[in-house]
Every structure is written in structure tokens, then in C-alpha cells.
Protein backbone atom coordinates (compact mmCIF):
# COMPACT_ATOMS: atom_id res chain seq x y z
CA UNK A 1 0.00 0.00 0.00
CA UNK A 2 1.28 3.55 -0.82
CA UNK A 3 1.36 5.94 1.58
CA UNK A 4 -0.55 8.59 -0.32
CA UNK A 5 -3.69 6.63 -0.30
CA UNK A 6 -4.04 7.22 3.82
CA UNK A 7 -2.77 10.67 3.60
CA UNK A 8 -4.87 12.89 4.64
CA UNK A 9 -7.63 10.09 5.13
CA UNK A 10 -10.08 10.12 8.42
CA UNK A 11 -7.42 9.47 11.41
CA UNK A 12 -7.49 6.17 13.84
CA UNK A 13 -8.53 6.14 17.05
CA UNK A 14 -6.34 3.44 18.41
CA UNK A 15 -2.56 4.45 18.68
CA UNK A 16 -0.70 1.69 20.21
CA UNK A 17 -0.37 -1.77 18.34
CA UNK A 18 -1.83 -3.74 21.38
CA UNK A 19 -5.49 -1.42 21.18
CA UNK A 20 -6.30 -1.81 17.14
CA UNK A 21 -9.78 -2.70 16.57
CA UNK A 22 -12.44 -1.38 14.16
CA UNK A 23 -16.01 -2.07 13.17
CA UNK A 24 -17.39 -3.93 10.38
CA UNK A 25 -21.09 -5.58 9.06
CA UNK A 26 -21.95 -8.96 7.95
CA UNK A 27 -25.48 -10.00 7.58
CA UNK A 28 -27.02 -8.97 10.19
CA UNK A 29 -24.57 -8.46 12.73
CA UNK A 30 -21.65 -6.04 13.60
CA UNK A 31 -18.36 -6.97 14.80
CA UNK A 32 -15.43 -5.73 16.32
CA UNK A 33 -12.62 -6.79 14.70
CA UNK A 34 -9.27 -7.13 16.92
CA UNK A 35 -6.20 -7.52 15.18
CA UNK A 36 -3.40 -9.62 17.37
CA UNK A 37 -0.35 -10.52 15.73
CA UNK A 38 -1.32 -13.73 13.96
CA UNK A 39 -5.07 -13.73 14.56
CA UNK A 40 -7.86 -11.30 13.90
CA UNK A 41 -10.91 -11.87 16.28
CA UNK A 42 -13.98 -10.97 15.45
CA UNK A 43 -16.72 -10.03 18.50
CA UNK A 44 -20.17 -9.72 18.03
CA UNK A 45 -21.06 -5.89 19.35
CA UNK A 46 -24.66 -6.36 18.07
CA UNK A 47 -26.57 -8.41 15.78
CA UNK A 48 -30.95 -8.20 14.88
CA UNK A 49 -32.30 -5.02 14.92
CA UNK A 50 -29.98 -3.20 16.71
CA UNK A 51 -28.01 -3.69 13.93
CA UNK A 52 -30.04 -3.54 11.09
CA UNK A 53 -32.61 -0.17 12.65
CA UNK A 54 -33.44 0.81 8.51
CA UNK A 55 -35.15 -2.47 8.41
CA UNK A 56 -37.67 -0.82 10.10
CA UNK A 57 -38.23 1.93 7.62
CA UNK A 58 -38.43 0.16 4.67
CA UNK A 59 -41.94 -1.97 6.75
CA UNK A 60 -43.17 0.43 8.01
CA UNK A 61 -43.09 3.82 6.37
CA UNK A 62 -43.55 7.13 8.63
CA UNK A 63 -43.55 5.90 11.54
CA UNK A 64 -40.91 3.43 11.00
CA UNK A 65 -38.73 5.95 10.08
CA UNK A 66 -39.42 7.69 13.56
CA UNK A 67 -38.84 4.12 14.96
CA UNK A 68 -35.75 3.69 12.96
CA UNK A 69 -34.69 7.15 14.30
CA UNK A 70 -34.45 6.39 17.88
CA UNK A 71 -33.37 2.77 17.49
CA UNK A 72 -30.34 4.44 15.70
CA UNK A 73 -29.65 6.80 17.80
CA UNK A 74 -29.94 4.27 20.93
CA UNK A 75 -28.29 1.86 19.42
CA UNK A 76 -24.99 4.75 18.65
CA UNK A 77 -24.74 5.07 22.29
CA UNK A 78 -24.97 0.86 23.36
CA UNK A 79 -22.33 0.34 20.63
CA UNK A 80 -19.91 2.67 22.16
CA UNK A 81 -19.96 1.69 25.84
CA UNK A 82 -19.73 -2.05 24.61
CA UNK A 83 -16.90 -1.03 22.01
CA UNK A 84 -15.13 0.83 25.20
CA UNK A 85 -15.89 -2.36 27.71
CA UNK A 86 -14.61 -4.80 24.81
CA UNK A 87 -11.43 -2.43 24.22
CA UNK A 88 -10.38 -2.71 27.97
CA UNK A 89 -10.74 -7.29 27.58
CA UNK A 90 -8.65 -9.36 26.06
CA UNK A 91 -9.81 -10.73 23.00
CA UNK A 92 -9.28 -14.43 23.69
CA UNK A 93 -11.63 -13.90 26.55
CA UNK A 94 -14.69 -11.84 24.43
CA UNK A 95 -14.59 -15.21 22.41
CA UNK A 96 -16.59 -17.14 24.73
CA UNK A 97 -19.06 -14.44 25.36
CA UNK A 98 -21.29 -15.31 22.16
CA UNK A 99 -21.79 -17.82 19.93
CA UNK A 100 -20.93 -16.29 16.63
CA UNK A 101 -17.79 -14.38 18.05
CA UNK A 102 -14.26 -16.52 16.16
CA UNK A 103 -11.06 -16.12 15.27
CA UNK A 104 -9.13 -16.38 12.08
CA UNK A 105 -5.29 -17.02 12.21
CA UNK A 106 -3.18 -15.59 9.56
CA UNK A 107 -2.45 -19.13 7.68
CA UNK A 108 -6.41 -19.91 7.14
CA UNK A 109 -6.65 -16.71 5.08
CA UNK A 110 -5.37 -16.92 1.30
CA UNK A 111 -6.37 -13.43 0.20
CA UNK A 112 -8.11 -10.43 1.22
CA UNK A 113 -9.01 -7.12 -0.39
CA UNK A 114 -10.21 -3.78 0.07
CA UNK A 115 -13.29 -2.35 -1.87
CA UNK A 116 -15.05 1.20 -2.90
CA UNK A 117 -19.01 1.03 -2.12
CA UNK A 118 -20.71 0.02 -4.81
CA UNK A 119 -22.33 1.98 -7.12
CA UNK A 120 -25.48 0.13 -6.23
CA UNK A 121 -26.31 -1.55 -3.04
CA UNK A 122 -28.91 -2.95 -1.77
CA UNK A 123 -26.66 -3.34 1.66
CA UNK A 124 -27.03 -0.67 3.58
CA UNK A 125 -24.91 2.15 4.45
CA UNK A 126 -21.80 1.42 3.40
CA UNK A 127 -18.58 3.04 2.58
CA UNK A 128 -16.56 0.08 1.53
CA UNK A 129 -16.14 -3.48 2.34
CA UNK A 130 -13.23 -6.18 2.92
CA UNK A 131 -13.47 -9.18 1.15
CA UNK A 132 -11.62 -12.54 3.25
CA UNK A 133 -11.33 -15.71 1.06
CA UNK A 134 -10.17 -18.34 3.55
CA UNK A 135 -8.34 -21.44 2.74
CA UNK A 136 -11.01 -23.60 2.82
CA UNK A 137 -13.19 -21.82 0.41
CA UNK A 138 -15.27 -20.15 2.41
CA UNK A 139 -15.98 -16.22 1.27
CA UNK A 140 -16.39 -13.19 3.92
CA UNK A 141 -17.71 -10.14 2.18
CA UNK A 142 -17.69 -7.22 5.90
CA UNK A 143 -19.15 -3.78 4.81
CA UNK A 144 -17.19 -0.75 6.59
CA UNK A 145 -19.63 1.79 7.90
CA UNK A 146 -17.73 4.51 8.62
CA UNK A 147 -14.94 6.22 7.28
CA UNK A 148 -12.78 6.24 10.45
CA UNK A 149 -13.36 1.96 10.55
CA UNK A 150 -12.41 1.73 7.27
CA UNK A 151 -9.40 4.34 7.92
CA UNK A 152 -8.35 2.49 10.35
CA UNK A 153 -9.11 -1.30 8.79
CA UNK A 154 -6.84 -0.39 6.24
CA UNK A 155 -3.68 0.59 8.41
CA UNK A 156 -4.56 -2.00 10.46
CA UNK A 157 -4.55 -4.83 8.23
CA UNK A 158 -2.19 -3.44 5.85
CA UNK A 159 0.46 -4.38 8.28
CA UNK A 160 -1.53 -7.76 9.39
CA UNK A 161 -1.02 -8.98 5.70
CA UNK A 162 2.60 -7.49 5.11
CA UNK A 163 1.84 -5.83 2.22
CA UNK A 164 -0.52 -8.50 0.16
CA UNK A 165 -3.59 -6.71 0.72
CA UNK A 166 -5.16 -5.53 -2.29
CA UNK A 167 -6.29 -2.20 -1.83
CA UNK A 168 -8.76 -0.52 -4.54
CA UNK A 169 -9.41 2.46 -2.80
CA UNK A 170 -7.83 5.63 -2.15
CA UNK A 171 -9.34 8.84 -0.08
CA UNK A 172 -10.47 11.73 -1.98
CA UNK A 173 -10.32 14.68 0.02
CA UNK A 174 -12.05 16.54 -2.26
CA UNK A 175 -15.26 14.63 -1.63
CA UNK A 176 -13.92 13.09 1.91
CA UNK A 177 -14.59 9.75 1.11
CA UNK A 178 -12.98 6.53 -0.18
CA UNK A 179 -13.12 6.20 -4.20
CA UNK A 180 -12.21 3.50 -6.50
CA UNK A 181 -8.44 3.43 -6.71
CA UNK A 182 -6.81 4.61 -10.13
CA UNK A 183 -4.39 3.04 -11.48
């Protein structure tokens, strides 16, 4: 990775190597994704409708939208006190706190990439997503919904990979958001 695609991109919270974590989507769950030297964990901070509020909206119109509304907003402030509690634990000790939380070690991963948002989605909120294709076959496709998570997946892993990450985005300051790399 180049080190004018990060730039001037959103800064990372974390600073230390020990503390770097960020936020991703799949189905209908969001994790908090630890990276560890070898292993990246991935923690369950909230899965149904407290991750998926617009769901709401899209049934029920007006007064899902209100719904959706506060469920956002309430769910904004649950995901940071159990993003703050889950920064302060070890990791290995999260994964036995929910079912779907796992781990990935560096040698069942043979590739992983960095996306744009598509033109079209019929995702979400997105501004990007990581593709994971693990040795066994098995695809991850984890939507970034933030700019700062992504920011900070891509120094992140960048370094967890050692440089084979394929990265197809870059930040545009201009329109402060992550574009389709040019090559």
C-alpha cells in the first residue's frame, strides 16, 4: 500500500499496536474486529435489529422511520460503551461471550481485499467493504460503515497482511470519502 492513499484520510482512534480494533457488518450483525499478531478476532457488538434499525423503515413507512430514528440513535450510544468495555478485555476472553464471536489465524486466510461502495447496493450504508477468502473456500464479504473503521481497517490490516492486501481504494479529500483506486 502507498502511503498517499491514507494521507490525509479520516485518522485512527487506536494508537498503540496492542489497542487496534475497528467495526465492520456482515449479515445482520456487527463486529469488532481485533487484530493480534497472527489472529484477527472478530466479536459480536450487536446483531438483529440493533443492527439492522433501517429495516424498520423500509416496513413500516412514517412511523418506522421515527422508529428507525431512535433505534439508531440508541443503538450509537450501546455500541460505544460495549466497544469501550470490549477495548479494555482481552480478545481471547470476548470469544466465549457469544456464539458467533471466532477467530481467524493468519495461515487460514489466502487473500483479502479492500473495496469502494458500490455503485449500487442494496446493503445498507456502506462506505466500503473487505473481502476474506479463507483457505477452505469459504468467502467473507464485511461492509465498513464509517470512514474512520475503514481508515483504520486499512492501516490496520495493511500491516496484518505485510503488504498482500489488495487495496482498490484511495481517499479523496475533495469529496472526503474513499473512491475507487486509479491506477
Amino acid at each position: 500500500m502507498s502511503s498517499n492513499i491514507l494521507s490525509s484520510a479520516p485518522v485512527s482512534r487506536q494508537s498503540s499496536e496492542q489497542s487496534r480494533s475497528f467495526a465492520v457488518k456482515h449479515a445482520n450483525r456487527v463486529y469488532r474486529v481485533y487484530v493480534r499478531r497472527d489472529d484477527l478476532f472478530f466479536i459480536v457488538l450487536a446483531e438483529g435489529l440493533s443492527a439492522n434499525p433501517e429495516t424498520l423503515t423500509v416496513h413500516f413507512g412514517l412511523l418506522g422511520m421515527l422508529i428507525g430514528a431512535s433505534m439508531k440513535k440508541r443503538a450509537k450510544k450501546k455500541h460505544a460503551a460495549a466497544a469501550e468495555r470490549m477495548d479494555q478485555t482481552d480478545p481471547e476472553q470476548l470469544l466465549t461471550e457469544h456464539k458467533r464471536n471466532f477467530r481467524l489465524h493468519a495461515s487460514e486466510i489466502s487473500e483479502g481485499s479492500i473495496e469502494p461502495r458500490p455503485v449500487i447496493t442494496f446493503d445498507g450504508h456502506q462506505v466500503g467493504h473487505w473481502k476474506l477468502l479463507r483457505r477452505d473456500g469459504k468467502k467473507l464479504k464485511l461492509q465498513f460503515e464509517n470512514n474512520e473503521d475503514m481508515a483504520e481497517a486499512l492501516d490496520s490490516l495493511s500491516k496484518y497482511f505485510n503488504g498482500s492486501l489488495k487495496v482498490n481504494v484511495e481517499w479523496d479529500e475533495r469529496k472526503k470519502k474513499f473512491i475507487k483506486r486509479k491506477i
